[in-house]
PDB file of N, CA and C in Angstrom:
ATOM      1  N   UNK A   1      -3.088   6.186 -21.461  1.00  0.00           N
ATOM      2  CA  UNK A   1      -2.308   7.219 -20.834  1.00  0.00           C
ATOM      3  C   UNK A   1      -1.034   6.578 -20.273  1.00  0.00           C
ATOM      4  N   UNK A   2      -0.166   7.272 -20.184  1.00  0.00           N
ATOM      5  CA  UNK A   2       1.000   6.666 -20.001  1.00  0.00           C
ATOM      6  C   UNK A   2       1.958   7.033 -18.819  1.00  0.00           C
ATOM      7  N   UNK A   3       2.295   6.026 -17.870  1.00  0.00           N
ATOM      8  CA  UNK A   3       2.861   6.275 -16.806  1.00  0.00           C
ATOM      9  C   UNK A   3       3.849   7.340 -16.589  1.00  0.00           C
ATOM     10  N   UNK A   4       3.774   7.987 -15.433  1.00  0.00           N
ATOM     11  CA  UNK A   4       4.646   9.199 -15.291  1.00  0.00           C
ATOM     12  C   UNK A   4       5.607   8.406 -14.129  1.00  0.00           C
ATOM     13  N   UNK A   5       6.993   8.662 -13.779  1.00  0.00           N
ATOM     14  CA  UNK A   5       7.445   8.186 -12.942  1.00  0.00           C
ATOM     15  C   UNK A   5       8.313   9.287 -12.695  1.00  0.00           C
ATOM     16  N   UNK A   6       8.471   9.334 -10.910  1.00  0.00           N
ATOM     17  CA  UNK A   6       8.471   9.955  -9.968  1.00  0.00           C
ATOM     18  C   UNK A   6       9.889   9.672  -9.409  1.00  0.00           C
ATOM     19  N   UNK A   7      11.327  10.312  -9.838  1.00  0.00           N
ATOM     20  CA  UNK A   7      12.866   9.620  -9.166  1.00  0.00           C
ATOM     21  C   UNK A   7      12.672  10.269  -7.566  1.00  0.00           C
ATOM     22  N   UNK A   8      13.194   9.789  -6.917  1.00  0.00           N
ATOM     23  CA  UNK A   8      13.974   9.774  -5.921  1.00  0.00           C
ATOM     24  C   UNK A   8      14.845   9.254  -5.714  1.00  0.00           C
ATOM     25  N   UNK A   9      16.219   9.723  -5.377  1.00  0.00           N
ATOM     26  CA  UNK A   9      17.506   9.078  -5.590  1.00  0.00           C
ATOM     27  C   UNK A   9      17.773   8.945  -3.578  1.00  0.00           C
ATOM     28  N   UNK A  10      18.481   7.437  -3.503  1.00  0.00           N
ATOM     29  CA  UNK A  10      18.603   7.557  -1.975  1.00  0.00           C
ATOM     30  C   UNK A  10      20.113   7.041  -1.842  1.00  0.00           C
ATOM     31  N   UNK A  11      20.559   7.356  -1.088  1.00  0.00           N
ATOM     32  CA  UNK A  11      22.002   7.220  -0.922  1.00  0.00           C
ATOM     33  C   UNK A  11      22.457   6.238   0.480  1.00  0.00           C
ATOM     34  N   UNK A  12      23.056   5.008   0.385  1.00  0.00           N
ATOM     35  CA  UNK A  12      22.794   4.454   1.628  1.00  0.00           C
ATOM     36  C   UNK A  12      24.333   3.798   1.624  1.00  0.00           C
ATOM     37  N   UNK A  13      24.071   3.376   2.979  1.00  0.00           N
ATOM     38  CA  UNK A  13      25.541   2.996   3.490  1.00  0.00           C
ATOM     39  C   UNK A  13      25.933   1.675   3.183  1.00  0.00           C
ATOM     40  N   UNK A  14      27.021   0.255   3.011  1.00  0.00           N
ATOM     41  CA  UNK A  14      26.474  -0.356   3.422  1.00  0.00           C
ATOM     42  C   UNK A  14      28.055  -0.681   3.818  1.00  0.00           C
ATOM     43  N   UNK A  15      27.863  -2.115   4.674  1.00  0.00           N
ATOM     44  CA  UNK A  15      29.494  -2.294   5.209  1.00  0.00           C
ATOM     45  C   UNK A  15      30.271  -2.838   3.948  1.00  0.00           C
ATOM     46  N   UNK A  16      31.356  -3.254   3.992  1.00  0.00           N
ATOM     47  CA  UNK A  16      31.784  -4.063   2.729  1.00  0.00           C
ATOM     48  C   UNK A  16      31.470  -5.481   2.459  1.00  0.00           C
ATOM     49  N   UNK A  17      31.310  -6.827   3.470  1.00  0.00           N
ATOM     50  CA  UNK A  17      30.718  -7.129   3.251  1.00  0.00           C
ATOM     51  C   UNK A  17      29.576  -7.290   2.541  1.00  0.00           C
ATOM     52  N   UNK A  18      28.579  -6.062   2.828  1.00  0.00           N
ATOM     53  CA  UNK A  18      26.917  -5.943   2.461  1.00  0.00           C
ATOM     54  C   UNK A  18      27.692  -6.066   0.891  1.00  0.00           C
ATOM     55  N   UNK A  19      27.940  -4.323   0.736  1.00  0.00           N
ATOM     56  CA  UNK A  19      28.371  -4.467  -0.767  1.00  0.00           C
ATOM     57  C   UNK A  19      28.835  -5.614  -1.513  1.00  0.00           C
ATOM     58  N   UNK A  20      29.484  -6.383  -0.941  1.00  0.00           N
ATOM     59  CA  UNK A  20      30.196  -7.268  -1.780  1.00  0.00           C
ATOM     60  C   UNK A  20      29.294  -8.452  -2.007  1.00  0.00           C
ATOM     61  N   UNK A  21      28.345  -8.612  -1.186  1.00  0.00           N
ATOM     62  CA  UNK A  21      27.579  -9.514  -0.997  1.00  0.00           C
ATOM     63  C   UNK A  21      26.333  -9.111  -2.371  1.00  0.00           C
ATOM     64  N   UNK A  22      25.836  -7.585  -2.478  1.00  0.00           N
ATOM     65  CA  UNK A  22      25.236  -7.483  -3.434  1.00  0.00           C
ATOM     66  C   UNK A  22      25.545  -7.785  -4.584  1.00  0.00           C
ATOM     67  N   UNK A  23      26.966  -7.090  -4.864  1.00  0.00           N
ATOM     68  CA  UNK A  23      27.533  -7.222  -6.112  1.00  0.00           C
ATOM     69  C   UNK A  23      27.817  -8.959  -6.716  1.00  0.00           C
ATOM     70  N   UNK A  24      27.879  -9.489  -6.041  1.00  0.00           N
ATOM     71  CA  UNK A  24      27.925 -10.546  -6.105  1.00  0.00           C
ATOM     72  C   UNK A  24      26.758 -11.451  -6.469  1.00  0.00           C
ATOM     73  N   UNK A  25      25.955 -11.195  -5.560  1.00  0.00           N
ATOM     74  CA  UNK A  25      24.283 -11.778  -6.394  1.00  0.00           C
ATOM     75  C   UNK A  25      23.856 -10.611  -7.468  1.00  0.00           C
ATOM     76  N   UNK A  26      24.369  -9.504  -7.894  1.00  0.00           N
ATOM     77  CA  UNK A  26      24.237  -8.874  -9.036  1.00  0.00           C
ATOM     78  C   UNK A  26      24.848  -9.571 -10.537  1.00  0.00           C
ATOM     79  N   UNK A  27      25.984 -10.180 -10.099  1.00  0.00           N
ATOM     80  CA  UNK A  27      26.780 -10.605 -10.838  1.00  0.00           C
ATOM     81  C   UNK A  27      26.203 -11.582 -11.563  1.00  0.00           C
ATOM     82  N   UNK A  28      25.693 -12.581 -10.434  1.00  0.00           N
ATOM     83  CA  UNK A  28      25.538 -13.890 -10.598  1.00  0.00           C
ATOM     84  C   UNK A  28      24.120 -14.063 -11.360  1.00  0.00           C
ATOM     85  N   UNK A  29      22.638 -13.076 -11.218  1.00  0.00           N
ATOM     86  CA  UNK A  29      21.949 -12.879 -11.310  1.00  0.00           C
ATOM     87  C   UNK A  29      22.023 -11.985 -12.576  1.00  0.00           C
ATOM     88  N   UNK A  30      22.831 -11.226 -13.141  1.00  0.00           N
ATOM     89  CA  UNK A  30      23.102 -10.443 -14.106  1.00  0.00           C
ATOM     90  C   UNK A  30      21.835  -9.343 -13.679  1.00  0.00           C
ATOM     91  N   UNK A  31      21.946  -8.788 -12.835  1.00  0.00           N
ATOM     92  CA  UNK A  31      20.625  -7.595 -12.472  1.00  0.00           C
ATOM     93  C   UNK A  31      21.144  -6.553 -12.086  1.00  0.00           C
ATOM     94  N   UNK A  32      20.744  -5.192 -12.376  1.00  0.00           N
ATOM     95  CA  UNK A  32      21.375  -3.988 -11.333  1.00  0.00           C
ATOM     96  C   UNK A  32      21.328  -4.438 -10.016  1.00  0.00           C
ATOM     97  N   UNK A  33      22.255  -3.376  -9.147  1.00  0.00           N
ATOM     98  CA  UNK A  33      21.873  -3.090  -7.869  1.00  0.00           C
ATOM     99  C   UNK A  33      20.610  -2.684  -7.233  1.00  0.00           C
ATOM    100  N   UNK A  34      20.019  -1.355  -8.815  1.00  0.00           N
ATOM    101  CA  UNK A  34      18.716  -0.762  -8.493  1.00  0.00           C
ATOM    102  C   UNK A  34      17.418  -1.568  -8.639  1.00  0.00           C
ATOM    103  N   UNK A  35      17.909  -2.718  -9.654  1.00  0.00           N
ATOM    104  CA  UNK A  35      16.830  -3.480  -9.620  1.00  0.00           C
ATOM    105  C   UNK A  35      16.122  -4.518  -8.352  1.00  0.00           C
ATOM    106  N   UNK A  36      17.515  -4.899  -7.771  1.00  0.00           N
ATOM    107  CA  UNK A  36      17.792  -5.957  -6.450  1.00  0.00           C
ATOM    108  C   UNK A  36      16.699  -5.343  -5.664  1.00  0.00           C
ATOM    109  N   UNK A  37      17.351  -3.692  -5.378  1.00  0.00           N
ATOM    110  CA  UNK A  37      16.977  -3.460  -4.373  1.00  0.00           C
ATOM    111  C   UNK A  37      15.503  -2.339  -4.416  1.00  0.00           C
ATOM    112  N   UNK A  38      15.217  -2.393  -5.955  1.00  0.00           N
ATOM    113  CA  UNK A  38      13.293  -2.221  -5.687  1.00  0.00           C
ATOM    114  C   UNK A  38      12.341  -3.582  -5.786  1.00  0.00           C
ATOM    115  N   UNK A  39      13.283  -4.319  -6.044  1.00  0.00           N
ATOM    116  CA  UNK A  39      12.534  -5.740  -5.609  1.00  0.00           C
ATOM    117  C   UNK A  39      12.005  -6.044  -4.121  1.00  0.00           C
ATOM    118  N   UNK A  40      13.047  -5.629  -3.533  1.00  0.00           N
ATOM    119  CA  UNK A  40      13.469  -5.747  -2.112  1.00  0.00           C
ATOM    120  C   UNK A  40      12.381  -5.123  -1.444  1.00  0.00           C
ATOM    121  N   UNK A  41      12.087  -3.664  -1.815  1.00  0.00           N
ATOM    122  CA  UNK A  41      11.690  -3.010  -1.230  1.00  0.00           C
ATOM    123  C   UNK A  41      10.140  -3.104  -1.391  1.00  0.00           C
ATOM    124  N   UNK A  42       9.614  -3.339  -2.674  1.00  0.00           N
ATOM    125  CA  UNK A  42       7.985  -3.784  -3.303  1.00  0.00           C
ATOM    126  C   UNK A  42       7.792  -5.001  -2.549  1.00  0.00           C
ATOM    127  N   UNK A  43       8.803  -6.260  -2.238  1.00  0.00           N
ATOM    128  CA  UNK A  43       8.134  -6.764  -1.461  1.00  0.00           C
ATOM    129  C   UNK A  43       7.996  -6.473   0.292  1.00  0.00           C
ATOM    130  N   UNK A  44       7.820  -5.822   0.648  1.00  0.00           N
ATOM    131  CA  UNK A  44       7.892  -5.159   1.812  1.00  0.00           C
ATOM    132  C   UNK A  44       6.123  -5.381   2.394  1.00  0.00           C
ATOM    133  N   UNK A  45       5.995  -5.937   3.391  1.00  0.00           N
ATOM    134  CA  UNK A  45       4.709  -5.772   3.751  1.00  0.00           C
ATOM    135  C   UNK A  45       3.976  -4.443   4.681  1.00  0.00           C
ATOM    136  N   UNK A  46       3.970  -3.666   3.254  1.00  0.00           N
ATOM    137  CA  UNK A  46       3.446  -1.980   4.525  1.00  0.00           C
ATOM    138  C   UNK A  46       2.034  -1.930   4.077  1.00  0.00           C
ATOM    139  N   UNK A  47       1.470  -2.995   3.670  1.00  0.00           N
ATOM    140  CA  UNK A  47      -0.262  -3.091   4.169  1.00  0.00           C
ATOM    141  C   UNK A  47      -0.295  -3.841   5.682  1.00  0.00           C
ATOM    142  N   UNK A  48       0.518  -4.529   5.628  1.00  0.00           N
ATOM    143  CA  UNK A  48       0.802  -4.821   7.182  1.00  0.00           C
ATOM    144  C   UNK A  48       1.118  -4.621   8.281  1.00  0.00           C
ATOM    145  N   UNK A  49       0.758  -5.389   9.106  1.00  0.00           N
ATOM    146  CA  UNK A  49       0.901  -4.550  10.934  1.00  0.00           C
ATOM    147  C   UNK A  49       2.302  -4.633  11.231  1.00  0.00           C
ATOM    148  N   UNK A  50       3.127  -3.945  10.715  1.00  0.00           N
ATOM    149  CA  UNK A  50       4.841  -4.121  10.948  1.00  0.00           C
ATOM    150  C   UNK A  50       4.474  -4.163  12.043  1.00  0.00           C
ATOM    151  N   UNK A  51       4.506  -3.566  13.308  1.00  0.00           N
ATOM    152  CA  UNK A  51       4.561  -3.317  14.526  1.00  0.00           C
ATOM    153  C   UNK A  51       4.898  -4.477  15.149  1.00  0.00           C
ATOM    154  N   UNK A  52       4.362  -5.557  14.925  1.00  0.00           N
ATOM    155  CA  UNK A  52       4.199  -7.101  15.424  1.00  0.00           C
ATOM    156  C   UNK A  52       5.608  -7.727  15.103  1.00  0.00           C
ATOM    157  N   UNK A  53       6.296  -7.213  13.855  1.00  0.00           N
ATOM    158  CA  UNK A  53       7.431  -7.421  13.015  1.00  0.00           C
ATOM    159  C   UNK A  53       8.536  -6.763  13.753  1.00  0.00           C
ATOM    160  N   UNK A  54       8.403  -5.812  14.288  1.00  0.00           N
ATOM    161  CA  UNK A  54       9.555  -4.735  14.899  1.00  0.00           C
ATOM    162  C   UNK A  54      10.070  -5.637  16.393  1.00  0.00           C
ATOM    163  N   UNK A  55      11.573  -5.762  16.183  1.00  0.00           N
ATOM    164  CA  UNK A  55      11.881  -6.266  17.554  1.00  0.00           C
ATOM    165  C   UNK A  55      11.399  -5.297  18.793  1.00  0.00           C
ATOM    166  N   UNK A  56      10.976  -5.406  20.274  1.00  0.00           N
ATOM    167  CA  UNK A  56      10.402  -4.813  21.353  1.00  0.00           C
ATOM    168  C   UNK A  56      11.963  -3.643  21.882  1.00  0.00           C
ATOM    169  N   UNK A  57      11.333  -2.830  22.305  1.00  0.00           N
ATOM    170  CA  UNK A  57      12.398  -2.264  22.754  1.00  0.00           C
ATOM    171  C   UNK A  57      13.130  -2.824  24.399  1.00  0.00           C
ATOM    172  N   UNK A  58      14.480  -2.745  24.245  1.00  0.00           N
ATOM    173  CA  UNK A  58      15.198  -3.183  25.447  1.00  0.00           C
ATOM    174  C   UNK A  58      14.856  -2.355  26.872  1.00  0.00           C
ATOM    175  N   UNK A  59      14.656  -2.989  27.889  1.00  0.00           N
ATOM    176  CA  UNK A  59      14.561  -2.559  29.074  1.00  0.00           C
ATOM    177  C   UNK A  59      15.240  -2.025  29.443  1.00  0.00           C
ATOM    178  N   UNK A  60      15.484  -0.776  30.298  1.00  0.00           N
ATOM    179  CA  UNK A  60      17.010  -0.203  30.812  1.00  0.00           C
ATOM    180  C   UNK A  60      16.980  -0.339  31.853  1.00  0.00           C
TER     181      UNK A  60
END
């Protein structure tokens, strides 16, 4: 049986820097952007206790 896949398209900001910084290891790497950044995102540890990961919130 053969995989069905599911788009969601996300639209994100980034500064110029960021951008330029992607495009650049896109370049260099010869990879999409979209590829970079479902790499990015699969390695993500959300079987894990982010919580521990999240900076604490500031005191006021």
């Amino acid at each position: 049986m053969s995989k069905k896949w599911t788009a969601k398209r996300i639209t994100i900001n980034l500064a110029s820097t960021e951008a330029e910084k992607l495009q650049k290891y896109c370049n260099q790497t010869g990879r999409t952007a979209t590829d970079v950044i479902r790499e990015l995102i699969r390695g993500l540890g959300v079987n894990e206790d982010i919580s521990s990961q999240l900076p604490s919130p500031k005191a006021s």
